[in-house]
N, C-alpha and C. Protein backbone atom coordinates (compact mmCIF):
# COMPACT_ATOMS: atom_id res chain seq x y z
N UNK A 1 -100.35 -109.87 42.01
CA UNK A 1 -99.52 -109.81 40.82
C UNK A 1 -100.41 -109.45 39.63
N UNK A 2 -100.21 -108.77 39.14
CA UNK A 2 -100.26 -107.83 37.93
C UNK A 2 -100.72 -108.62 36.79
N UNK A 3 -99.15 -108.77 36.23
CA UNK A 3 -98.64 -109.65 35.16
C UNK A 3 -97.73 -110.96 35.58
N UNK A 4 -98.19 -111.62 34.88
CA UNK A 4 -97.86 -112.97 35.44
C UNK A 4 -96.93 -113.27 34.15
N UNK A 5 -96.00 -114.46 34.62
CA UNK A 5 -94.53 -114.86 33.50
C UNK A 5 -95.19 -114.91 32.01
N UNK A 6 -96.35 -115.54 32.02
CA UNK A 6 -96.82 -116.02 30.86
C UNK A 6 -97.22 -115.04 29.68
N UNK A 7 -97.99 -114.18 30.61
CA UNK A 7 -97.84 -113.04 29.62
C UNK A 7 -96.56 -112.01 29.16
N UNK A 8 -95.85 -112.21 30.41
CA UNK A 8 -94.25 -111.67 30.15
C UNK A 8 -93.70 -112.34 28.76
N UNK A 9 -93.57 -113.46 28.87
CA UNK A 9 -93.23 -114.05 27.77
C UNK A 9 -94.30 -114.01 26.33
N UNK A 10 -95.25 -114.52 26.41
CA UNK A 10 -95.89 -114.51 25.31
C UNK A 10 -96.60 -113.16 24.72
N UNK A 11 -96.71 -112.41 25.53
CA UNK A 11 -98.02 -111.53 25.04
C UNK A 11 -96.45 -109.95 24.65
N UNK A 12 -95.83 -110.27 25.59
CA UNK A 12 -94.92 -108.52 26.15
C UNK A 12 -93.64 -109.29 25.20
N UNK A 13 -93.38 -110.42 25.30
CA UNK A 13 -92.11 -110.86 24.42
C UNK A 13 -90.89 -110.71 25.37
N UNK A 14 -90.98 -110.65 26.28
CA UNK A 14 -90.28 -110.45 27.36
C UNK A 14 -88.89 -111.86 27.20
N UNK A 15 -87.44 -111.71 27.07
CA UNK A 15 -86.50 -112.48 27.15
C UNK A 15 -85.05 -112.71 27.96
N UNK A 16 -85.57 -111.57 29.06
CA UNK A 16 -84.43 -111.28 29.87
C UNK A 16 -84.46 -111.65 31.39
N UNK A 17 -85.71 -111.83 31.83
CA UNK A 17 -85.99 -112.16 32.99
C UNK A 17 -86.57 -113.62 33.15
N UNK A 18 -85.42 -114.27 34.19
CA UNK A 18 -85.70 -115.84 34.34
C UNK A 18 -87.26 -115.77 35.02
N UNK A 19 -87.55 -117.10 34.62
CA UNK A 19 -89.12 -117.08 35.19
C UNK A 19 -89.07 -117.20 37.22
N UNK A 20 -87.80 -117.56 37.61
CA UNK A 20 -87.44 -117.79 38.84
C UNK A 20 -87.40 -116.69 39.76
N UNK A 21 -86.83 -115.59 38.86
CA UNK A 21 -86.92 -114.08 39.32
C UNK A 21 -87.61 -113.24 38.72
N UNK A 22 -88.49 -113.59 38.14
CA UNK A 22 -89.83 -112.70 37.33
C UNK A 22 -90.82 -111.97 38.78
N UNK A 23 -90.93 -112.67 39.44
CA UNK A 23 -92.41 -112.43 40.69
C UNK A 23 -91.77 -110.83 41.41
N UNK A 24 -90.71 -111.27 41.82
CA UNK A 24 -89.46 -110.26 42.64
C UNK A 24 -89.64 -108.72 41.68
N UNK A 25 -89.16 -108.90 40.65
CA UNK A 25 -89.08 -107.63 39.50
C UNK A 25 -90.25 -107.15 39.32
N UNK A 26 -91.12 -107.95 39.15
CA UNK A 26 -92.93 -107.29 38.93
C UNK A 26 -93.31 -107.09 39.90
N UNK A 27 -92.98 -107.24 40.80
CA UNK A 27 -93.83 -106.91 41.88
C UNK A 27 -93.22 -105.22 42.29
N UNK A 28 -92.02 -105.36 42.04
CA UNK A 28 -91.03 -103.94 42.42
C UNK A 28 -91.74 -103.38 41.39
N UNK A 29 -91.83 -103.72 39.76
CA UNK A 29 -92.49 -102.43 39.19
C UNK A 29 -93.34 -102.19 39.54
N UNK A 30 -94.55 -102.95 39.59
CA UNK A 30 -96.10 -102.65 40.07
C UNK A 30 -95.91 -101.43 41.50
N UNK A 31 -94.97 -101.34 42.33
CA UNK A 31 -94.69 -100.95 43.63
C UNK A 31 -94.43 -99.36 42.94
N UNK A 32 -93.45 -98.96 41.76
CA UNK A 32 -92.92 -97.83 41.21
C UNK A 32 -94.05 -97.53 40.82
N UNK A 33 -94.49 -98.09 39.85
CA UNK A 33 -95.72 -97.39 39.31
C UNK A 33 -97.19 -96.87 39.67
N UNK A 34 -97.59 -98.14 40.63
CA UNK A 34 -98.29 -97.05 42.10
C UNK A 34 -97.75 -96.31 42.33
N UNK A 35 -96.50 -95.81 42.70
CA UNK A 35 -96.16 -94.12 43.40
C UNK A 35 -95.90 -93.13 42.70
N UNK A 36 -95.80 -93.74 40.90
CA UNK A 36 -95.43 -92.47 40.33
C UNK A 36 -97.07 -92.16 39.84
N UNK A 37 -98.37 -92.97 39.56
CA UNK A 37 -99.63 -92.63 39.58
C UNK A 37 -100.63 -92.37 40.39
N UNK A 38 -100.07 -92.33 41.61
CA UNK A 38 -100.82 -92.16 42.61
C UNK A 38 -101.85 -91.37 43.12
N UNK A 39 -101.51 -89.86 42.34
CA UNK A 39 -102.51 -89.06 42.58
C UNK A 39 -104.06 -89.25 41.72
N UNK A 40 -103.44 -90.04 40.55
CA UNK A 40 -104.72 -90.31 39.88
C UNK A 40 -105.37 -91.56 40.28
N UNK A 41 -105.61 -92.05 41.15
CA UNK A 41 -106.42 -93.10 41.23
C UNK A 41 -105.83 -95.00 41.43
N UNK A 42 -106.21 -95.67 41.05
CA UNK A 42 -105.65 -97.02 41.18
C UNK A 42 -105.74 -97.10 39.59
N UNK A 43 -104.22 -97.34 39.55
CA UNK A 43 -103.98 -97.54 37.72
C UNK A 43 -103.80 -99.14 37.82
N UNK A 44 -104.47 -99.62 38.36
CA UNK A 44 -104.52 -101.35 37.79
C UNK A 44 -105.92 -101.64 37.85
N UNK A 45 -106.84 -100.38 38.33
CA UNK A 45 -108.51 -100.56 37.95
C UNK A 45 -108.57 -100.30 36.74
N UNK A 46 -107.90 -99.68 36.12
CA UNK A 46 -108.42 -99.24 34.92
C UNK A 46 -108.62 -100.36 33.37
N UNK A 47 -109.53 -100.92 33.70
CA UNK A 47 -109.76 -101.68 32.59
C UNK A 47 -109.44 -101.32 31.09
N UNK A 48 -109.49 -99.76 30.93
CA UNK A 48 -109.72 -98.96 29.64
C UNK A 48 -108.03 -99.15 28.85
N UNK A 49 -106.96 -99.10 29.96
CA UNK A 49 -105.84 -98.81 29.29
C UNK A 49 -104.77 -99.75 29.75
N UNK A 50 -105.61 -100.92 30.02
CA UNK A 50 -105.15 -102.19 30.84
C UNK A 50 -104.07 -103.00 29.63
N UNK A 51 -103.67 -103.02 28.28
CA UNK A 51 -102.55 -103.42 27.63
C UNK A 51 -100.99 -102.12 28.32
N UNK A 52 -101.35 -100.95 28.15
CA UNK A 52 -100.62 -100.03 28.62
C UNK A 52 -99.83 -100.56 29.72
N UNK A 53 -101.16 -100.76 30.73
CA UNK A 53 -100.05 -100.68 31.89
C UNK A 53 -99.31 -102.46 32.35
N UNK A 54 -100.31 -103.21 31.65
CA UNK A 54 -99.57 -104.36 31.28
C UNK A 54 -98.40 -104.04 30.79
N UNK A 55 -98.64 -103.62 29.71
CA UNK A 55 -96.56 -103.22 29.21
C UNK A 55 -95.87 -102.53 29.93
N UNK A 56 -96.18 -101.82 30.58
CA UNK A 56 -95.47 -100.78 31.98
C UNK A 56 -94.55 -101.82 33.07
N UNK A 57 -95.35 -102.71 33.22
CA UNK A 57 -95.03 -103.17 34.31
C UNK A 57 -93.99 -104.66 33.73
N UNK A 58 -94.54 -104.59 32.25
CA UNK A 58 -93.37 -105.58 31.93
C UNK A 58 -92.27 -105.12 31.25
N UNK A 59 -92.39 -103.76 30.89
CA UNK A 59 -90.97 -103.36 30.61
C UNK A 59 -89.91 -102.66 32.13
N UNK A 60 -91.08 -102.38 32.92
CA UNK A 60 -90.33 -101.79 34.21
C UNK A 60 -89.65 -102.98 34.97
N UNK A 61 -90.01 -104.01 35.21
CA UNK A 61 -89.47 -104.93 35.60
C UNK A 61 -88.04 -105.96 34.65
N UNK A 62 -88.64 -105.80 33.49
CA UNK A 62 -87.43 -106.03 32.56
C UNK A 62 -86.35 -105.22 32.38
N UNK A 63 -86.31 -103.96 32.54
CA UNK A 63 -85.26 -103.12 33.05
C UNK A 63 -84.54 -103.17 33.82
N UNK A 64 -85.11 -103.14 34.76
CA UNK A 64 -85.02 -103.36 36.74
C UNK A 64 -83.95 -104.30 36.49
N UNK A 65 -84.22 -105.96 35.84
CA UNK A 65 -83.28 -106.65 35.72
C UNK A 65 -82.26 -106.20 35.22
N UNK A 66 -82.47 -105.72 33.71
CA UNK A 66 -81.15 -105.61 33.06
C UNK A 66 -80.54 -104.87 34.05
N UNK A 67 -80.75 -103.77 35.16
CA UNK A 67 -79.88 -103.00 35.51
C UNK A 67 -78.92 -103.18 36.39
N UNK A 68 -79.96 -104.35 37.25
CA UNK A 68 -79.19 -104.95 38.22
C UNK A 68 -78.42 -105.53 37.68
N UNK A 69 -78.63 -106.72 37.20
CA UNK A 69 -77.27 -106.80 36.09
C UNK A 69 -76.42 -106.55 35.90
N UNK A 70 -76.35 -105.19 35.25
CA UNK A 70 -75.14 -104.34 34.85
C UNK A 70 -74.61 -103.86 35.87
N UNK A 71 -75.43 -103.39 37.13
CA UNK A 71 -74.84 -102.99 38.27
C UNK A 71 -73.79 -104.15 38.80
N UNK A 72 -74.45 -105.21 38.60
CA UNK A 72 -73.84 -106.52 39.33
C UNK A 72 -72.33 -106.59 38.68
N UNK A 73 -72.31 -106.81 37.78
CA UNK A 73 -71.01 -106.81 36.68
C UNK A 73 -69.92 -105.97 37.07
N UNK A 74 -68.90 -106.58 36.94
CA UNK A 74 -67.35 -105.79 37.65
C UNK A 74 -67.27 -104.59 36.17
N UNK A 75 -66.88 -103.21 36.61
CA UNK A 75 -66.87 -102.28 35.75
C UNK A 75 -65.98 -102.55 35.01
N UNK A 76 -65.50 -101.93 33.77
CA UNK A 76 -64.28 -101.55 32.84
C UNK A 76 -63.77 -100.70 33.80
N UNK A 77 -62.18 -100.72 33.84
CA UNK A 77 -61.38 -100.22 34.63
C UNK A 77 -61.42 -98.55 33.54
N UNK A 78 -61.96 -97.31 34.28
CA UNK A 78 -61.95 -96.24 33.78
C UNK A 78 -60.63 -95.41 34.35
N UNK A 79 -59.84 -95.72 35.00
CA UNK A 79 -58.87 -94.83 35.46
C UNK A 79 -58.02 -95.34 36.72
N UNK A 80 -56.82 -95.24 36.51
CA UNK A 80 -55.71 -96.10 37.15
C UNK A 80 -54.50 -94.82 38.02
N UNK A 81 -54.46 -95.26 39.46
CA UNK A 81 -52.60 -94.73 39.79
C UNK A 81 -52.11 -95.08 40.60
N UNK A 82 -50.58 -95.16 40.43
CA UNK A 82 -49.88 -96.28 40.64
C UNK A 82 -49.74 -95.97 42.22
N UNK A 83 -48.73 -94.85 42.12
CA UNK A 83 -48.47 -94.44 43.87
C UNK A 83 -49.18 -94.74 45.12
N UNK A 84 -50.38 -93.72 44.73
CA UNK A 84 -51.62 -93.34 45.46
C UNK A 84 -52.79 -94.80 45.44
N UNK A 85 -52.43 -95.38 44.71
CA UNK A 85 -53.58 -97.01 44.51
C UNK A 85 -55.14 -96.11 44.13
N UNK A 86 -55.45 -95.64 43.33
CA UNK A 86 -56.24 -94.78 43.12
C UNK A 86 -56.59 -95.60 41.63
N UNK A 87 -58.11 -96.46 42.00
CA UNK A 87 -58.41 -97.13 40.72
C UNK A 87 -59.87 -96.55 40.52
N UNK A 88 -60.03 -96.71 39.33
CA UNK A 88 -62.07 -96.44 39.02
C UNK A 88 -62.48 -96.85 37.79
N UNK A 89 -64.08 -97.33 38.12
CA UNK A 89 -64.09 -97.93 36.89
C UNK A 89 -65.48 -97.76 36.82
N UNK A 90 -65.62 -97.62 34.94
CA UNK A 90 -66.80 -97.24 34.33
C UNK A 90 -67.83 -98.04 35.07
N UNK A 91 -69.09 -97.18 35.57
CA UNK A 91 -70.27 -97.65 36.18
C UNK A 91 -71.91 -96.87 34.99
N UNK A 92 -72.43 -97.89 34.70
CA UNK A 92 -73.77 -97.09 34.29
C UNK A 92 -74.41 -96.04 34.95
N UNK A 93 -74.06 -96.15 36.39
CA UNK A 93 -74.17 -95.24 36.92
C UNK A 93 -73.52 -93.29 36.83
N UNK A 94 -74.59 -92.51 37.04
CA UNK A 94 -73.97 -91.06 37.01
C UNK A 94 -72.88 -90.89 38.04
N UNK A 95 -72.16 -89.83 38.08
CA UNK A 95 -71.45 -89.72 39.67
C UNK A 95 -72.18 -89.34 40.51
N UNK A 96 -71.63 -90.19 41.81
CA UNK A 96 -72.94 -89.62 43.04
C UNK A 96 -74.20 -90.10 42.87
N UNK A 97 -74.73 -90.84 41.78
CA UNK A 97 -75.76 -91.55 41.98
C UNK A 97 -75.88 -92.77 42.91
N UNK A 98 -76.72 -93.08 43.35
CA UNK A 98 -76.90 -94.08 44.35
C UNK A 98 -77.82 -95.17 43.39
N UNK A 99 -77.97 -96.62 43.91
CA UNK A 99 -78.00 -97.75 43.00
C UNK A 99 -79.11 -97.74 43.21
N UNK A 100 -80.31 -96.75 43.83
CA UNK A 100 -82.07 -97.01 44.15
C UNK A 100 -81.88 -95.90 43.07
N UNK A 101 -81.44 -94.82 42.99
CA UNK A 101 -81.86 -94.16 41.89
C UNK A 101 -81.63 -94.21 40.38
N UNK A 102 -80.40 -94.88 40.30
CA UNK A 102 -80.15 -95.38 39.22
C UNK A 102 -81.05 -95.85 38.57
N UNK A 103 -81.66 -97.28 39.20
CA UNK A 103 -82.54 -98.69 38.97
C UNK A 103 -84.16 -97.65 38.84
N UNK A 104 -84.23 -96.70 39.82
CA UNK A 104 -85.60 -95.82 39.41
C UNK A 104 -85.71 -94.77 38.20
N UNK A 105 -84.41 -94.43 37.82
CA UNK A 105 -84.11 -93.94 36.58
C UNK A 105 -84.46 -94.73 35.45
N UNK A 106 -83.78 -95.71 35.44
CA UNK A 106 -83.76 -96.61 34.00
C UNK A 106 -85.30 -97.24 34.18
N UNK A 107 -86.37 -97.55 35.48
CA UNK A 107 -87.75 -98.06 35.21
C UNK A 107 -88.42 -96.76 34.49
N UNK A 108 -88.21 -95.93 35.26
CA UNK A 108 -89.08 -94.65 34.62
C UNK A 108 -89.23 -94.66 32.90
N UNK A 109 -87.90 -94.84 32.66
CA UNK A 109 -87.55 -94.31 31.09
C UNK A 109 -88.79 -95.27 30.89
N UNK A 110 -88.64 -96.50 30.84
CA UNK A 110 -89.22 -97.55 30.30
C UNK A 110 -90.98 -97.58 30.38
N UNK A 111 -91.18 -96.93 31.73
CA UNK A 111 -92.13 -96.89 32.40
C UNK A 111 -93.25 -95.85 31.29
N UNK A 112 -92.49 -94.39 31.10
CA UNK A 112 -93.24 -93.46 30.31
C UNK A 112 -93.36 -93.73 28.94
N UNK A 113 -92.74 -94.51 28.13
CA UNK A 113 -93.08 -95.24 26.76
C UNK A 113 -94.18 -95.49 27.10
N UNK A 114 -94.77 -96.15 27.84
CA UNK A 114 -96.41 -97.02 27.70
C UNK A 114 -97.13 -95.94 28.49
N UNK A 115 -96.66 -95.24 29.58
CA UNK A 115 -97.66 -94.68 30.06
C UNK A 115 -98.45 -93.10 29.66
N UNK A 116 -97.28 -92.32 29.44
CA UNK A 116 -97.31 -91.01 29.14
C UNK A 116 -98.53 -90.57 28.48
N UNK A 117 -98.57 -91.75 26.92
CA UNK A 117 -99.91 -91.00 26.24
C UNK A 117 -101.08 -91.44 26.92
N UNK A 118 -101.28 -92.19 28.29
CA UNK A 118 -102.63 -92.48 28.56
C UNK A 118 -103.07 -91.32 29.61
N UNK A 119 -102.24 -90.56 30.52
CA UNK A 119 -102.46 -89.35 31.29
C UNK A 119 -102.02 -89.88 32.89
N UNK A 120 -101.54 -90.78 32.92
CA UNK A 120 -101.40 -91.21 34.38
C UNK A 120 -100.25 -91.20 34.81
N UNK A 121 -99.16 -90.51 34.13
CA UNK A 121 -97.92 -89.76 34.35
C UNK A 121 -98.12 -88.50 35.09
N UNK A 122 -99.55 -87.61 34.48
CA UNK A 122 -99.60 -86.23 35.24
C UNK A 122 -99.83 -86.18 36.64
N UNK A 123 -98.89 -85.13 36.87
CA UNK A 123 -98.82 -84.90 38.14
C UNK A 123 -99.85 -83.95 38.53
N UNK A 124 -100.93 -83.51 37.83
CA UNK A 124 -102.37 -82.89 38.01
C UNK A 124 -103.19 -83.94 38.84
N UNK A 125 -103.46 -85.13 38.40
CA UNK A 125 -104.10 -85.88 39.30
C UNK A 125 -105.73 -85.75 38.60
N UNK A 126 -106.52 -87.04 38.57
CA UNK A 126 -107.69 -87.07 37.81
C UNK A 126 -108.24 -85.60 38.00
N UNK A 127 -108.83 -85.10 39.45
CA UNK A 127 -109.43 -83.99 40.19
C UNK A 127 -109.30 -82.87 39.75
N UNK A 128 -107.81 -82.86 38.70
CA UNK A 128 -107.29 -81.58 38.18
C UNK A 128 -106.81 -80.33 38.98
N UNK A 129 -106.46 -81.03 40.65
CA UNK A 129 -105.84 -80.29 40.74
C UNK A 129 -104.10 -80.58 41.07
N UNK A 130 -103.58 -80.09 41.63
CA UNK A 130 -101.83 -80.48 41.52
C UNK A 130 -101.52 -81.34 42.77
N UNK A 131 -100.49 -81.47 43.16
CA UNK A 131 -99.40 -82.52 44.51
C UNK A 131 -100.16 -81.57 45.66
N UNK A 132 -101.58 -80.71 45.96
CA UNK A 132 -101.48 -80.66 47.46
C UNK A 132 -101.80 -79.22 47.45
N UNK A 133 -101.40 -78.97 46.21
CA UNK A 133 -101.70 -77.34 46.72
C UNK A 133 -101.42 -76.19 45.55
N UNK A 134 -102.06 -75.49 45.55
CA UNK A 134 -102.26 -74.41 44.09
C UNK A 134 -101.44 -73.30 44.15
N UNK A 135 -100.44 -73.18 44.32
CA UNK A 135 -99.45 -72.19 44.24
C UNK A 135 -99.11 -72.19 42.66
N UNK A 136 -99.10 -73.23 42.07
CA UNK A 136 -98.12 -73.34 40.95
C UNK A 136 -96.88 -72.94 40.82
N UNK A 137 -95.78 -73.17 41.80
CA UNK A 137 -94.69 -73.14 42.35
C UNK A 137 -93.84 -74.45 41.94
N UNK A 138 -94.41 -75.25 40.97
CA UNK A 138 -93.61 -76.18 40.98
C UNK A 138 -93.43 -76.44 39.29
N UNK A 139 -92.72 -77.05 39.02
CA UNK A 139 -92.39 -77.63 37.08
C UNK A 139 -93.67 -78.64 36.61
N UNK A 140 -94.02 -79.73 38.23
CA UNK A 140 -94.89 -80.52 37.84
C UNK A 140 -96.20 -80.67 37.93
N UNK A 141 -96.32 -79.33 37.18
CA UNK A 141 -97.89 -79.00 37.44
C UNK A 141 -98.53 -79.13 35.41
């Protein structure tokens, strides 16, 4: 573990995640954020930008909650018919989104606030070079 409740609370200000289900959520961010930094190295060695990813991992996990959350929550009824029994209802969700991508959507957002300006978002990778292979065929280069 990463970040532990205490600093969730005191240091990150953290007020949404019970301390009961704090371990569960941090541990899932710490899990996202290894795979979205991966090519650069172990981003929890890095002593240099170690408040950063402290906040990474406590806003990614504080998200995570809120989302589940909201996922959890019975929708606003968005659309009704009578005949056909044809009901739907407002979801935070996009259409056709699925509830892993959703929940990896809303960490990300949260995730690139703290991380972006330190470089461990790029998909270059410390080595400078790209995901595997030099075509430059891709956006995330």
């Amino acid at each position: 573990m990463y970040v532990d409740f205490e600093y969730y609370v005191n240091v990150f200000c953290g007020k949404t995640l019970p301390e009961q289900d704090f371990l569960e959520f941090e541990r899932e961010a710490e899990t996202y954020i290894r795979y979205l930094t991966y090519l650069n190295g172990d981003i929890f060695a890095d002593t240099e930008q170690e408040k950063a990813v402290k906040g990474a991992v406590c806003a990614a996990a504080d998200i995570r909650y809120a989302a589940f959350l909201e996922l959890r929550r019975c929708g606003t009824l968005k659309s009704e018919s009578k005949d056909g029994l044809s009901v739907s209802f407002v979801t935070p969700r996009k259409d056709g989104e699925t509830e892993e991508s959703y929940m990896r959507r809303c960490m990300y957002q949260g995730i690139r606030v703290w991380l972006l300006p330190t470089g461990w978002l790029s998909r270059r990778g410390k080595a400078g070079g790209t995901h595997g292979h030099e075509c430059g065929c891709c956006d995330c280069l």
